[in-house]
C-alpha atoms as a PDB file:
ATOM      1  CA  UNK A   1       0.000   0.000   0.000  1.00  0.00           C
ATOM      2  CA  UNK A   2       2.674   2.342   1.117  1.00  0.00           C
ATOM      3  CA  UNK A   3       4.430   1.942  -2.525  1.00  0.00           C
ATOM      4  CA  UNK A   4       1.461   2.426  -4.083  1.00  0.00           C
ATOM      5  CA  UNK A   5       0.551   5.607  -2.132  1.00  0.00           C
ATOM      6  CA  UNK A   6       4.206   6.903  -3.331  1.00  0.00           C
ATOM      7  CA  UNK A   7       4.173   5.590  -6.588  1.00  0.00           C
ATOM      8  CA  UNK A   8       1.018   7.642  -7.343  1.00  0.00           C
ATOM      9  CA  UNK A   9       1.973  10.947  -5.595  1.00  0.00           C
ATOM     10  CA  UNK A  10       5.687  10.941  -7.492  1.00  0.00           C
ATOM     11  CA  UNK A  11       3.033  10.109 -10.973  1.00  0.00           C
ATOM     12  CA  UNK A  12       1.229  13.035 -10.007  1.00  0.00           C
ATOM     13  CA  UNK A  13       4.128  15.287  -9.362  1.00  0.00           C
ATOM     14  CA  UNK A  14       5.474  14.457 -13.200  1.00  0.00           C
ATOM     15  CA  UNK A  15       2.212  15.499 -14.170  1.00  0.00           C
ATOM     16  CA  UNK A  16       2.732  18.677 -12.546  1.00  0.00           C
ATOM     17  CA  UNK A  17       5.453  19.355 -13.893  1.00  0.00           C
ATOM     18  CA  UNK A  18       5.089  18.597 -17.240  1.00  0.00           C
ATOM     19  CA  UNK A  19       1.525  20.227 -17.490  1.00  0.00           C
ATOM     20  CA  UNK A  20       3.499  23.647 -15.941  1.00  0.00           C
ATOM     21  CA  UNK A  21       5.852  23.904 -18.766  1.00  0.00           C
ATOM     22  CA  UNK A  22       3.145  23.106 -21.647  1.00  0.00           C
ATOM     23  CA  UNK A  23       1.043  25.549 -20.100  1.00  0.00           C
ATOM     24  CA  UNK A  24       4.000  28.105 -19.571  1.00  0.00           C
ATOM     25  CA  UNK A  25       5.278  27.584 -23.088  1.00  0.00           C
ATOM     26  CA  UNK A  26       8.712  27.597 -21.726  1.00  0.00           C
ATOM     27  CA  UNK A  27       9.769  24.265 -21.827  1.00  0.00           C
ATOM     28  CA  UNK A  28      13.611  23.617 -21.588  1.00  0.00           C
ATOM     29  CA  UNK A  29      15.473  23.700 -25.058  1.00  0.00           C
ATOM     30  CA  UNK A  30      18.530  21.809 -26.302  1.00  0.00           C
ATOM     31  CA  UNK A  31      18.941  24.467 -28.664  1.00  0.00           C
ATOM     32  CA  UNK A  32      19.573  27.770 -25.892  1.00  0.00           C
ATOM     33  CA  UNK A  33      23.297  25.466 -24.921  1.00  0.00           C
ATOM     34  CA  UNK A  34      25.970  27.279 -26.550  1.00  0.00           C
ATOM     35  CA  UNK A  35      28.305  24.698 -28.440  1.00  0.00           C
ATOM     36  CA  UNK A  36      30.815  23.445 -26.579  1.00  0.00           C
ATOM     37  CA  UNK A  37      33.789  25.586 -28.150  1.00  0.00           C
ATOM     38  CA  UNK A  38      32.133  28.679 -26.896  1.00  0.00           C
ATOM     39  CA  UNK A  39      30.955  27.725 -23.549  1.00  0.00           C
ATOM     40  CA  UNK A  40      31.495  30.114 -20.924  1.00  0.00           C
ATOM     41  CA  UNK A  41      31.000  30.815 -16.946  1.00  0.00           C
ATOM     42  CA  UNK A  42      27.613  32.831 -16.501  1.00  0.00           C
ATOM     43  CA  UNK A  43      29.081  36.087 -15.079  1.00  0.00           C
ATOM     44  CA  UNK A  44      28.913  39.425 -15.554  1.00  0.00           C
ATOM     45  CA  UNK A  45      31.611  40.901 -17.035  1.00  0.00           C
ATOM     46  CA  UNK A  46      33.927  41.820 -14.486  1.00  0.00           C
ATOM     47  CA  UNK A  47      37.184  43.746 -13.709  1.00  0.00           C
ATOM     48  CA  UNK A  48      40.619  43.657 -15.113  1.00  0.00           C
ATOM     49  CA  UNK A  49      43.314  41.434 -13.677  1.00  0.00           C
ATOM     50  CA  UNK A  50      45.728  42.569 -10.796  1.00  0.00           C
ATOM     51  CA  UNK A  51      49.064  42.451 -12.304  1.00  0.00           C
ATOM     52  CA  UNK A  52      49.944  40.186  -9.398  1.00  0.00           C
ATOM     53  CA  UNK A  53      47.511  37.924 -10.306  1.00  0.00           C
ATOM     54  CA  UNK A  54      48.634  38.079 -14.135  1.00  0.00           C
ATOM     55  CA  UNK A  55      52.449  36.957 -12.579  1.00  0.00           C
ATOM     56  CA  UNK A  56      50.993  34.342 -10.511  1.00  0.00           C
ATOM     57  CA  UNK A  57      49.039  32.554 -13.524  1.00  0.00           C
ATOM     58  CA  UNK A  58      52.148  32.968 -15.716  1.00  0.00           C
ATOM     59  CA  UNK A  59      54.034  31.111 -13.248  1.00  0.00           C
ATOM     60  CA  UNK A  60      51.946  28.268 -13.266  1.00  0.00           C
ATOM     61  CA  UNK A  61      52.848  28.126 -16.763  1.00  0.00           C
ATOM     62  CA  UNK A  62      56.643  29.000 -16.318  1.00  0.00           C
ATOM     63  CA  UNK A  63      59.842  26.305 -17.428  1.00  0.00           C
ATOM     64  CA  UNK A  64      60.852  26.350 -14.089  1.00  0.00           C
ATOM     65  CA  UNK A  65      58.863  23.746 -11.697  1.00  0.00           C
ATOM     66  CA  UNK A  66      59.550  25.352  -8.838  1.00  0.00           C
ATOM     67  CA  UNK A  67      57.952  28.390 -10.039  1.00  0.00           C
ATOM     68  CA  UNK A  68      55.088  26.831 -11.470  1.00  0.00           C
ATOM     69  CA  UNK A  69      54.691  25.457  -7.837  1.00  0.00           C
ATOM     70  CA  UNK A  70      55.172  28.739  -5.948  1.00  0.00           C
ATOM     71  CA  UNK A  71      52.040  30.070  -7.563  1.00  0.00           C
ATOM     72  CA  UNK A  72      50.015  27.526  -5.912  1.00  0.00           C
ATOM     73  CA  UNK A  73      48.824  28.117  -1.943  1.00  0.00           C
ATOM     74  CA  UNK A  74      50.676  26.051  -0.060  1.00  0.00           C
ATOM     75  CA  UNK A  75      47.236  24.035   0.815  1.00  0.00           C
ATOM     76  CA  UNK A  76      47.197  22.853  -2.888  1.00  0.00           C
ATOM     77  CA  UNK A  77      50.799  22.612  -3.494  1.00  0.00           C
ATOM     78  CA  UNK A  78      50.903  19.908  -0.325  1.00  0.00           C
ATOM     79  CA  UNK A  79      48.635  17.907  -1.695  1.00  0.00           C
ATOM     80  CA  UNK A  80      49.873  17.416  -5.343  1.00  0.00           C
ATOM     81  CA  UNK A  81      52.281  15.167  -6.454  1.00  0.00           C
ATOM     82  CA  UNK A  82      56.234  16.412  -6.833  1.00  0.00           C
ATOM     83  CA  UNK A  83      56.925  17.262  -9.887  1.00  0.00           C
ATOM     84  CA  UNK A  84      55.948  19.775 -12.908  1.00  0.00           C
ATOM     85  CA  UNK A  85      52.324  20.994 -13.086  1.00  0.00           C
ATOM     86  CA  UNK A  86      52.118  21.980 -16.750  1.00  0.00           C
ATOM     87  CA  UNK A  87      54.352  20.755 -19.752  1.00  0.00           C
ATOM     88  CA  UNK A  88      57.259  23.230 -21.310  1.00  0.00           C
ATOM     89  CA  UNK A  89      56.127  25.274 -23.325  1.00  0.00           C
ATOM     90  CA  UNK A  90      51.932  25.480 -22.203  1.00  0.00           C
ATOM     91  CA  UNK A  91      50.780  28.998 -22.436  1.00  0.00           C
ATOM     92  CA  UNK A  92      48.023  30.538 -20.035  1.00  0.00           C
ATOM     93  CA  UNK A  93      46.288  33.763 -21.366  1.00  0.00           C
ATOM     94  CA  UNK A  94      43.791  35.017 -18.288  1.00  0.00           C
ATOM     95  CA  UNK A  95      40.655  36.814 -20.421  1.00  0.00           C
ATOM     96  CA  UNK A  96      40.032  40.237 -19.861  1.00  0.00           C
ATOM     97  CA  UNK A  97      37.979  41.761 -17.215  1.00  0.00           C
ATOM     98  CA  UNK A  98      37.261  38.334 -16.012  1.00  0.00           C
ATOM     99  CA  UNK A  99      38.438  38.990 -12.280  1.00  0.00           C
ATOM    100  CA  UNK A 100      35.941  38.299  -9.380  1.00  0.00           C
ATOM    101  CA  UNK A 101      36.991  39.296  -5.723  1.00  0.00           C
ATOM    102  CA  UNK A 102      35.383  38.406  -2.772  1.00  0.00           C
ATOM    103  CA  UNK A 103      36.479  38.967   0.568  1.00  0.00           C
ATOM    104  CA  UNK A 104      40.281  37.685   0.204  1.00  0.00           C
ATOM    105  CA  UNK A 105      39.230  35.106  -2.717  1.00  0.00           C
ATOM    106  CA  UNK A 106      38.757  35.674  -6.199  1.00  0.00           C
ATOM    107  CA  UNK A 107      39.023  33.812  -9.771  1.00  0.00           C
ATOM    108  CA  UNK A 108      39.230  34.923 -12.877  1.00  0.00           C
ATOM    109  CA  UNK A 109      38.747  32.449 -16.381  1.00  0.00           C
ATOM    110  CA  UNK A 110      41.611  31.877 -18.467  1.00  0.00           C
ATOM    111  CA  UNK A 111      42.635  29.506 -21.850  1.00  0.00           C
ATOM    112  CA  UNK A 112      45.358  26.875 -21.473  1.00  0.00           C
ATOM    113  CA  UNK A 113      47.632  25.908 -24.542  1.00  0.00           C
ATOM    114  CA  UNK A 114      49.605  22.954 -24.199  1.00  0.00           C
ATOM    115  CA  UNK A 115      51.751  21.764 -26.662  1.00  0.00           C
ATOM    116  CA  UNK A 116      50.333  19.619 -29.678  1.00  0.00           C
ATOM    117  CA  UNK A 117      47.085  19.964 -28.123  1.00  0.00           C
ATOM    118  CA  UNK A 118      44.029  22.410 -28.404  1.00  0.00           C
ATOM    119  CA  UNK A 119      42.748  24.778 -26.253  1.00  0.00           C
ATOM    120  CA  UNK A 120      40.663  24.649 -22.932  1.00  0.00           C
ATOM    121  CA  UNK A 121      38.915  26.795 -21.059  1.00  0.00           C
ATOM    122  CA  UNK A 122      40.018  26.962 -17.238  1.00  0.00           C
ATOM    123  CA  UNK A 123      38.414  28.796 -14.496  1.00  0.00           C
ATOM    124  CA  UNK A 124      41.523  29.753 -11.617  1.00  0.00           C
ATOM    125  CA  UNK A 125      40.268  30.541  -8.132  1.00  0.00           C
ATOM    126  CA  UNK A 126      43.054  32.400  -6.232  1.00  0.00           C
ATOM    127  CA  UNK A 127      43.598  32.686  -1.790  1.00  0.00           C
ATOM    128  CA  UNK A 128      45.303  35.700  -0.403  1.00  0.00           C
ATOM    129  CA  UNK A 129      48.178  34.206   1.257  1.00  0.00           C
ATOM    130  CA  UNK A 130      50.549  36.457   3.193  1.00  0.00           C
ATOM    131  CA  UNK A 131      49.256  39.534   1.138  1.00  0.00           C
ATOM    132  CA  UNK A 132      49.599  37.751  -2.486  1.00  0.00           C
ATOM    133  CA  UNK A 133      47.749  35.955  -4.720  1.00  0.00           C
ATOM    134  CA  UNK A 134      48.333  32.170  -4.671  1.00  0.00           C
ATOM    135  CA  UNK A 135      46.134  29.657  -7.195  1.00  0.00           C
ATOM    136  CA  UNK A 136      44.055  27.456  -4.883  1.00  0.00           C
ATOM    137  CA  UNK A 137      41.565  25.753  -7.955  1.00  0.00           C
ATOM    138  CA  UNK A 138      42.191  25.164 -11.153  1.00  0.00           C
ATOM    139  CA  UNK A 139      38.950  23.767 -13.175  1.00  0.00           C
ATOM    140  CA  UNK A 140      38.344  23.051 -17.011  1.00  0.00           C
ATOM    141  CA  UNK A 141      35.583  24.651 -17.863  1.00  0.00           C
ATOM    142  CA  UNK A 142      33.686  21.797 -20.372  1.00  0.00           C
END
């Protein structure tokens, strides 16, 4: 009895739904999802880049490990394995008046070249640690 009496009450909450966006007209579309080339964090635009920030970022991406490892906060760097974070010769451009600050936190979306492959879209979130900006995320964006 009890499934029954749940069955019927999740049947009737489908029909709910389902009769809401008919009657609405808005039902959800495929076609509003931009391709997946152009997909992109929905934000506002925001403001430019510290130039600390710009350093930090092109450290990740330096030659050296250890100063691809210096950018991170020392949370994140303790947890990864030793070694280098990004290949020689990867390139991270941070995009314009992407920069989001909050209260000592902040990120900021960015494109990540590695050699012989193609380009991804990252979102970085950055820590203030001892007055600087240290990399604490860093998350493809698919």
């Amino acid at each position: 009895m009890r499934k029954l009496i749940f069955g019927a009450s999740g049947g009737l909450l489908l029909i709910a739904v389902v009769a809401y966006f008919l009657i609405d007209g808005k039902w959800p579309s495929g076609t509003d999802a931009k391709p997946q080339d152009q997909q992109q964090l929905p934000y506002k635009p925001g403001k430019p880049v510290p130039d600390q920030a710009v350093r930090v970022a092109q450290d990740l991406a330096a030659d050296d490990v250890q100063a691809q490892r210096a950018a991170l906060t020392p949370e994140l760097e303790k947890m990864l394995p030793p070694g280098r974070l990004l290949a020689k010769g990867s390139r991270l451009e941070l995009r314009k008046n992407s920069w989001h600050e909050d209260g000592g936190y902040a990120n900021v979306q960015a494109m990540l070249k590695r050699p012989g492959e193609s380009e991804h879209s990252l979102l970085l979130a950055f820590a203030k640690r001892s007055g600087a900006w240290r990399i604490t995320l860093a998350q493809e964006i698919k």
